[in-house]
C-alpha atoms as a PDB file:
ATOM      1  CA  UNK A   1       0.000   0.000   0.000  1.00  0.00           C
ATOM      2  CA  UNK A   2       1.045   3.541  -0.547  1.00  0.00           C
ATOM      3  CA  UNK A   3       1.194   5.706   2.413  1.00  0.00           C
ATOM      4  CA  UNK A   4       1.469   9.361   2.576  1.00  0.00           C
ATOM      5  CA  UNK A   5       2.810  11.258   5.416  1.00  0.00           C
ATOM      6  CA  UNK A   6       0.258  13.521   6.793  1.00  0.00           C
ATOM      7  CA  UNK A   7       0.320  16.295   8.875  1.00  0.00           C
ATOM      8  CA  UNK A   8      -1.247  16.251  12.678  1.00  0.00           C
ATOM      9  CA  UNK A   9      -3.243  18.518  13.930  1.00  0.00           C
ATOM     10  CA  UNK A  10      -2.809  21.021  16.736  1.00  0.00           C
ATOM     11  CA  UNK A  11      -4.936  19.102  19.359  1.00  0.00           C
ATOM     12  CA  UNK A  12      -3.100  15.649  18.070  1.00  0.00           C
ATOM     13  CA  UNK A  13       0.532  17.904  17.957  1.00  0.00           C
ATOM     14  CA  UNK A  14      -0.403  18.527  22.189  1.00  0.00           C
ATOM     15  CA  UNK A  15      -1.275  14.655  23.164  1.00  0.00           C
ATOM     16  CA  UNK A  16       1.807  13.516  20.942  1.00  0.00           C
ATOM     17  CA  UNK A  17       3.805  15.676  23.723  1.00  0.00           C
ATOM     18  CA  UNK A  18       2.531  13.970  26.557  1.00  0.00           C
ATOM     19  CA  UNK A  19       3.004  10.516  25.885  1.00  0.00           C
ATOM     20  CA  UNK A  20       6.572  11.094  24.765  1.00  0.00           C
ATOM     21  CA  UNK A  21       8.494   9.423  27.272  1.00  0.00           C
ATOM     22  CA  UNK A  22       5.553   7.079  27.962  1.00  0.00           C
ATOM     23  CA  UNK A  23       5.541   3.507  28.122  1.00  0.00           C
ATOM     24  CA  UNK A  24       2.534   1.397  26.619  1.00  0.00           C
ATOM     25  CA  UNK A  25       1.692  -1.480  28.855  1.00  0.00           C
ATOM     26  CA  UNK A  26      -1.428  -2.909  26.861  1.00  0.00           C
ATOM     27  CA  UNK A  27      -4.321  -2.230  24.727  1.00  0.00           C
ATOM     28  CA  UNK A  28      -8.329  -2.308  23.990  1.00  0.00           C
ATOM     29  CA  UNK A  29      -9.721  -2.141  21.233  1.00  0.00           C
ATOM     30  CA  UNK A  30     -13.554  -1.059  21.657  1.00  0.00           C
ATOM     31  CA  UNK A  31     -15.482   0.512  19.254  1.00  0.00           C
ATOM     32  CA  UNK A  32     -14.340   2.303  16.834  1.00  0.00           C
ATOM     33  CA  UNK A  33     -11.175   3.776  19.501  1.00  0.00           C
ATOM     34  CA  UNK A  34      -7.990   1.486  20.450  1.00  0.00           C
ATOM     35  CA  UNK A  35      -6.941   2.322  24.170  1.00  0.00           C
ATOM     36  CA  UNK A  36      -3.400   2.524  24.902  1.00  0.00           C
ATOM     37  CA  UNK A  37      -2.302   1.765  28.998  1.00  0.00           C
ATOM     38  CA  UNK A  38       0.181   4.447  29.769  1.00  0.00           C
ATOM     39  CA  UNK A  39       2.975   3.729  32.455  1.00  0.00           C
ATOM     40  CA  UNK A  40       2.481   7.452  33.771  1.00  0.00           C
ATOM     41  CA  UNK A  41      -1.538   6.477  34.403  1.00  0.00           C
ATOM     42  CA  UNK A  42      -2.984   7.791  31.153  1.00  0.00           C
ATOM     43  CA  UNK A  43      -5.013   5.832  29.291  1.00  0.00           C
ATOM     44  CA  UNK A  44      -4.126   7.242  25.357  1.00  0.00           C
ATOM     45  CA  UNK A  45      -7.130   6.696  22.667  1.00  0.00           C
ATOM     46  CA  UNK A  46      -7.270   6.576  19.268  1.00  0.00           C
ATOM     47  CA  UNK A  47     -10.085   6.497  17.002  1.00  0.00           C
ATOM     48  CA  UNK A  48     -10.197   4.875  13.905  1.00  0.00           C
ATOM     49  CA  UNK A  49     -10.225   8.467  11.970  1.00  0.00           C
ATOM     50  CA  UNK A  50      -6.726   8.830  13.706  1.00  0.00           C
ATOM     51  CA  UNK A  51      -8.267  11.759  16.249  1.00  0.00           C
ATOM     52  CA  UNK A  52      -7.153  10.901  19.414  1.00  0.00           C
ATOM     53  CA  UNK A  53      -7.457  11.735  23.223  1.00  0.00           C
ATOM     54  CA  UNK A  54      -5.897  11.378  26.818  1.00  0.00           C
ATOM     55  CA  UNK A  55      -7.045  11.029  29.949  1.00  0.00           C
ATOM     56  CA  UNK A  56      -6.299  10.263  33.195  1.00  0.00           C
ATOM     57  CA  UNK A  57      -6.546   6.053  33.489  1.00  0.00           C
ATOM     58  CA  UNK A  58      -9.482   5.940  35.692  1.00  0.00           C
ATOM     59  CA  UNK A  59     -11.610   8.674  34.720  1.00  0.00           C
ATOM     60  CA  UNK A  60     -11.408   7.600  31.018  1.00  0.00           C
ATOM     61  CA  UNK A  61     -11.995   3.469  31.604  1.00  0.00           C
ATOM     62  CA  UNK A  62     -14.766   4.712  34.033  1.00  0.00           C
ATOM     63  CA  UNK A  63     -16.129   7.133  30.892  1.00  0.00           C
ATOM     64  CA  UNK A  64     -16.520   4.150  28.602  1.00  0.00           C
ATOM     65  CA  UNK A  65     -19.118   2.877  29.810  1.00  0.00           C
ATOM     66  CA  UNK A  66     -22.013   2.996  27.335  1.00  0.00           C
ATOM     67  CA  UNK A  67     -23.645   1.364  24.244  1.00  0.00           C
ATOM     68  CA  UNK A  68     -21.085  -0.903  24.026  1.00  0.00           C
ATOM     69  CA  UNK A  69     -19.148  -1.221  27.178  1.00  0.00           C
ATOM     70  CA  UNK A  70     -21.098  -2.526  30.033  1.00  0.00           C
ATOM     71  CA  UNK A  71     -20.464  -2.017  34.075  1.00  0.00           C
ATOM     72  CA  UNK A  72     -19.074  -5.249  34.036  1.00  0.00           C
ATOM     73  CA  UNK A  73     -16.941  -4.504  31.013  1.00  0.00           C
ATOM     74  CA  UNK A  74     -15.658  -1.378  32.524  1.00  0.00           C
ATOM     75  CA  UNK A  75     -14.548  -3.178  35.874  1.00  0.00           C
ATOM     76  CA  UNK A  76     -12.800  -5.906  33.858  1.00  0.00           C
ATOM     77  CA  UNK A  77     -10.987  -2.779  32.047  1.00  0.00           C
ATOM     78  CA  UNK A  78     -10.094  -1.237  35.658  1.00  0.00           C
ATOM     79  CA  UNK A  79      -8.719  -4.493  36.955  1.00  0.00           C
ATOM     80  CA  UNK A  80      -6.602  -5.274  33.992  1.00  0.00           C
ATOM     81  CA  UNK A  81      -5.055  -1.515  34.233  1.00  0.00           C
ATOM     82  CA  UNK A  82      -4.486  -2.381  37.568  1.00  0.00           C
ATOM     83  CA  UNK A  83      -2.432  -5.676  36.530  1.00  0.00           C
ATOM     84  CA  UNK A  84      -0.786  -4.158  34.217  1.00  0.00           C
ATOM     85  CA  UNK A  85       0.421  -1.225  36.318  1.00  0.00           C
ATOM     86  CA  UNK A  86       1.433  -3.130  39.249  1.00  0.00           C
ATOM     87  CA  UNK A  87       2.936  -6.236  37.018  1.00  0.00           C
ATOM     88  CA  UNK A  88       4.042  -4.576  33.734  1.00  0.00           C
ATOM     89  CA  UNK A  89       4.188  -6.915  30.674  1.00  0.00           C
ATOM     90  CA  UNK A  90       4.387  -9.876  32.934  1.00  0.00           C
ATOM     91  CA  UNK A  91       0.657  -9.243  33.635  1.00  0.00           C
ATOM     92  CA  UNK A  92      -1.742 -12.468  33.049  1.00  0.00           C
ATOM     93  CA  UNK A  93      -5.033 -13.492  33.140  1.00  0.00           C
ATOM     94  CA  UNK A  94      -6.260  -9.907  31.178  1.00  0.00           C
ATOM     95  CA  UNK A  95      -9.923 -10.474  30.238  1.00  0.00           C
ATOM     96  CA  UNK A  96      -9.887  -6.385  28.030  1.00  0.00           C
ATOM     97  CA  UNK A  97      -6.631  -5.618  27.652  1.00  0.00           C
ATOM     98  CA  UNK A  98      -3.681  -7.131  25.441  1.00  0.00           C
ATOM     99  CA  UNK A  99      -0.310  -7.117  26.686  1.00  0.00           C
ATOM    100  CA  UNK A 100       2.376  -5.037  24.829  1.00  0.00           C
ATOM    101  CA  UNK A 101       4.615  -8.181  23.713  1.00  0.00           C
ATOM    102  CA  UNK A 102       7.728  -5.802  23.536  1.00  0.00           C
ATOM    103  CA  UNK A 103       8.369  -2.898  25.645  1.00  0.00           C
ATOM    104  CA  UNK A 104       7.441   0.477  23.663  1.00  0.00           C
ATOM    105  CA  UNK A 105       8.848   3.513  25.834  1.00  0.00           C
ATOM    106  CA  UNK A 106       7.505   6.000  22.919  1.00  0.00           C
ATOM    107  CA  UNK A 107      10.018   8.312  21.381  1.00  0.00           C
ATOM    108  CA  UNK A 108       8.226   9.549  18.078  1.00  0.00           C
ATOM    109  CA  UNK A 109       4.586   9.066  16.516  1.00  0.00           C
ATOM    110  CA  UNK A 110       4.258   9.302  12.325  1.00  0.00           C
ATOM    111  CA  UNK A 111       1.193   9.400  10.858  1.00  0.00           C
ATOM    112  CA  UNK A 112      -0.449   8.015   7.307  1.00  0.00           C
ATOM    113  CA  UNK A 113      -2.945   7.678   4.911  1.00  0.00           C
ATOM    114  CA  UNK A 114      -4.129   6.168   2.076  1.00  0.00           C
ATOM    115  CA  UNK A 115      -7.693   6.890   0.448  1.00  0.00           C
ATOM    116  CA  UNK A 116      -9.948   5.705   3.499  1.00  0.00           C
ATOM    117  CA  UNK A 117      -7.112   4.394   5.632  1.00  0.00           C
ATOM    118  CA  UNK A 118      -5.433   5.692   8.453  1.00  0.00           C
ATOM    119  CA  UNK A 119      -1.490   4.032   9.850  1.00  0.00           C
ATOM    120  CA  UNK A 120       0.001   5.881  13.021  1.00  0.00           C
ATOM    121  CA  UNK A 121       3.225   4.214  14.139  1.00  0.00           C
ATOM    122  CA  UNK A 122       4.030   4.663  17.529  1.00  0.00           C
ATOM    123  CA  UNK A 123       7.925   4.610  17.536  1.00  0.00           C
ATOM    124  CA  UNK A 124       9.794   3.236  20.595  1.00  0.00           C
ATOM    125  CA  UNK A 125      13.402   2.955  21.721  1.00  0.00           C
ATOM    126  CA  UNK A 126      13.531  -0.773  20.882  1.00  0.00           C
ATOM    127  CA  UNK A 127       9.782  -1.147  19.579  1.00  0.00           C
ATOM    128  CA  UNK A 128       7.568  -0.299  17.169  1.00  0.00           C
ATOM    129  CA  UNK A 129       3.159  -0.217  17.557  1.00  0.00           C
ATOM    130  CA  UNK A 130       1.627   0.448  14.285  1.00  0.00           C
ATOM    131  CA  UNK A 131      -2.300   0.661  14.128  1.00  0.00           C
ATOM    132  CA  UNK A 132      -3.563   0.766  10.978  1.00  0.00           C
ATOM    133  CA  UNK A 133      -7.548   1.860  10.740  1.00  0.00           C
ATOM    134  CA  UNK A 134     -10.091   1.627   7.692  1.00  0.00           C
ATOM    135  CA  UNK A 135     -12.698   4.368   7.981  1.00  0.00           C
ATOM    136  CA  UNK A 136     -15.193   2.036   5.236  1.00  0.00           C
ATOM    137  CA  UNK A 137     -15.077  -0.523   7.865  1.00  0.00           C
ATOM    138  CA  UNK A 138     -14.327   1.038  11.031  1.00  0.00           C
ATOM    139  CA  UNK A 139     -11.487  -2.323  11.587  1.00  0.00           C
ATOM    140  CA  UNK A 140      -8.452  -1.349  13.969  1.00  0.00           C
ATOM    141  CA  UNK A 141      -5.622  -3.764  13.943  1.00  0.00           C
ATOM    142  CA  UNK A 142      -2.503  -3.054  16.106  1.00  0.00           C
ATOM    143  CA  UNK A 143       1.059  -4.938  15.958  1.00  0.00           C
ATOM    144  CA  UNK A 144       4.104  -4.668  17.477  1.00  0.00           C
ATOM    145  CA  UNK A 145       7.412  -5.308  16.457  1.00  0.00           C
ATOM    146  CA  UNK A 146      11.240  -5.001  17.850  1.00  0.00           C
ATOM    147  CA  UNK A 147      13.478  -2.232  16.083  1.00  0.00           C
ATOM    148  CA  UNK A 148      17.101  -3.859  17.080  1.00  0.00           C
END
């Protein structure tokens, strides 16, 4: 596929410089939004039209709550946070959240399109999280891979 740089805007431009320095312990996707675990208690989202937001961890798990995300789902999200704060990547038994497989302490974020398609890599000292969106079909997929 053929990506194309874009440009961020000024909103994105003033999350970007508060997760710098941030480490992602795990993910959710829900929705149309993926849900990135911050190590400094942040909980980073970002929709599938590559907007984003972040919030403080449990204000923003405690905010999902809605048409798709039940009371139960939302404790299940609060637990695994909790796991993954106090265990890192060694965290188990996550019913929400996935792991980060590789640790991502974030240095840069790039960000992409093509036609209806958004990519935002998420570029770490010795790892690399790219989520790649479809706005036809609202699908997020995230991977990870090691840079060394």
């Amino acid at each position: 596929m053929d990506w194309t740089e874009l440009e961020t805007s000024t909103y994105q431009e003033h999350v970007i410089k508060h997760v710098l320095g941030a480490t992602i312990l795990g993910w959710a996707v829900i929705g149309d939004a993926a849900h990135f675990l911050l190590d400094v208690g942040l909980l980073w989202t970002i929709y599938v039209n590559a907007e984003m937001n972040l919030m403080a961890q449990g204000v923003a798990i405690q905010d999902l709550e809605g048409e798709d995300v039940t009371r139960d789902d939302v404790a299940a999200l609060a637990v695994d946070a909790d796991l993954l704060n106090s265990q890192g990547r060694e965290a188990s038994g996550l019913k929400r959240f996935t792991v980060a497989p590789f640790e991502c302490l974030i240095t840069s974020v790039e960000f992409f399109g093509s036609d209806s398609q958004k990519r935002i890599v998420v570029v770490g000292e010795s790892a690399n999280i790219e989520i790649e969106t479809s706005l036809e079909s609202f699908d997020i997929h995230i991977s990870a891979q090691v840079t060394v």
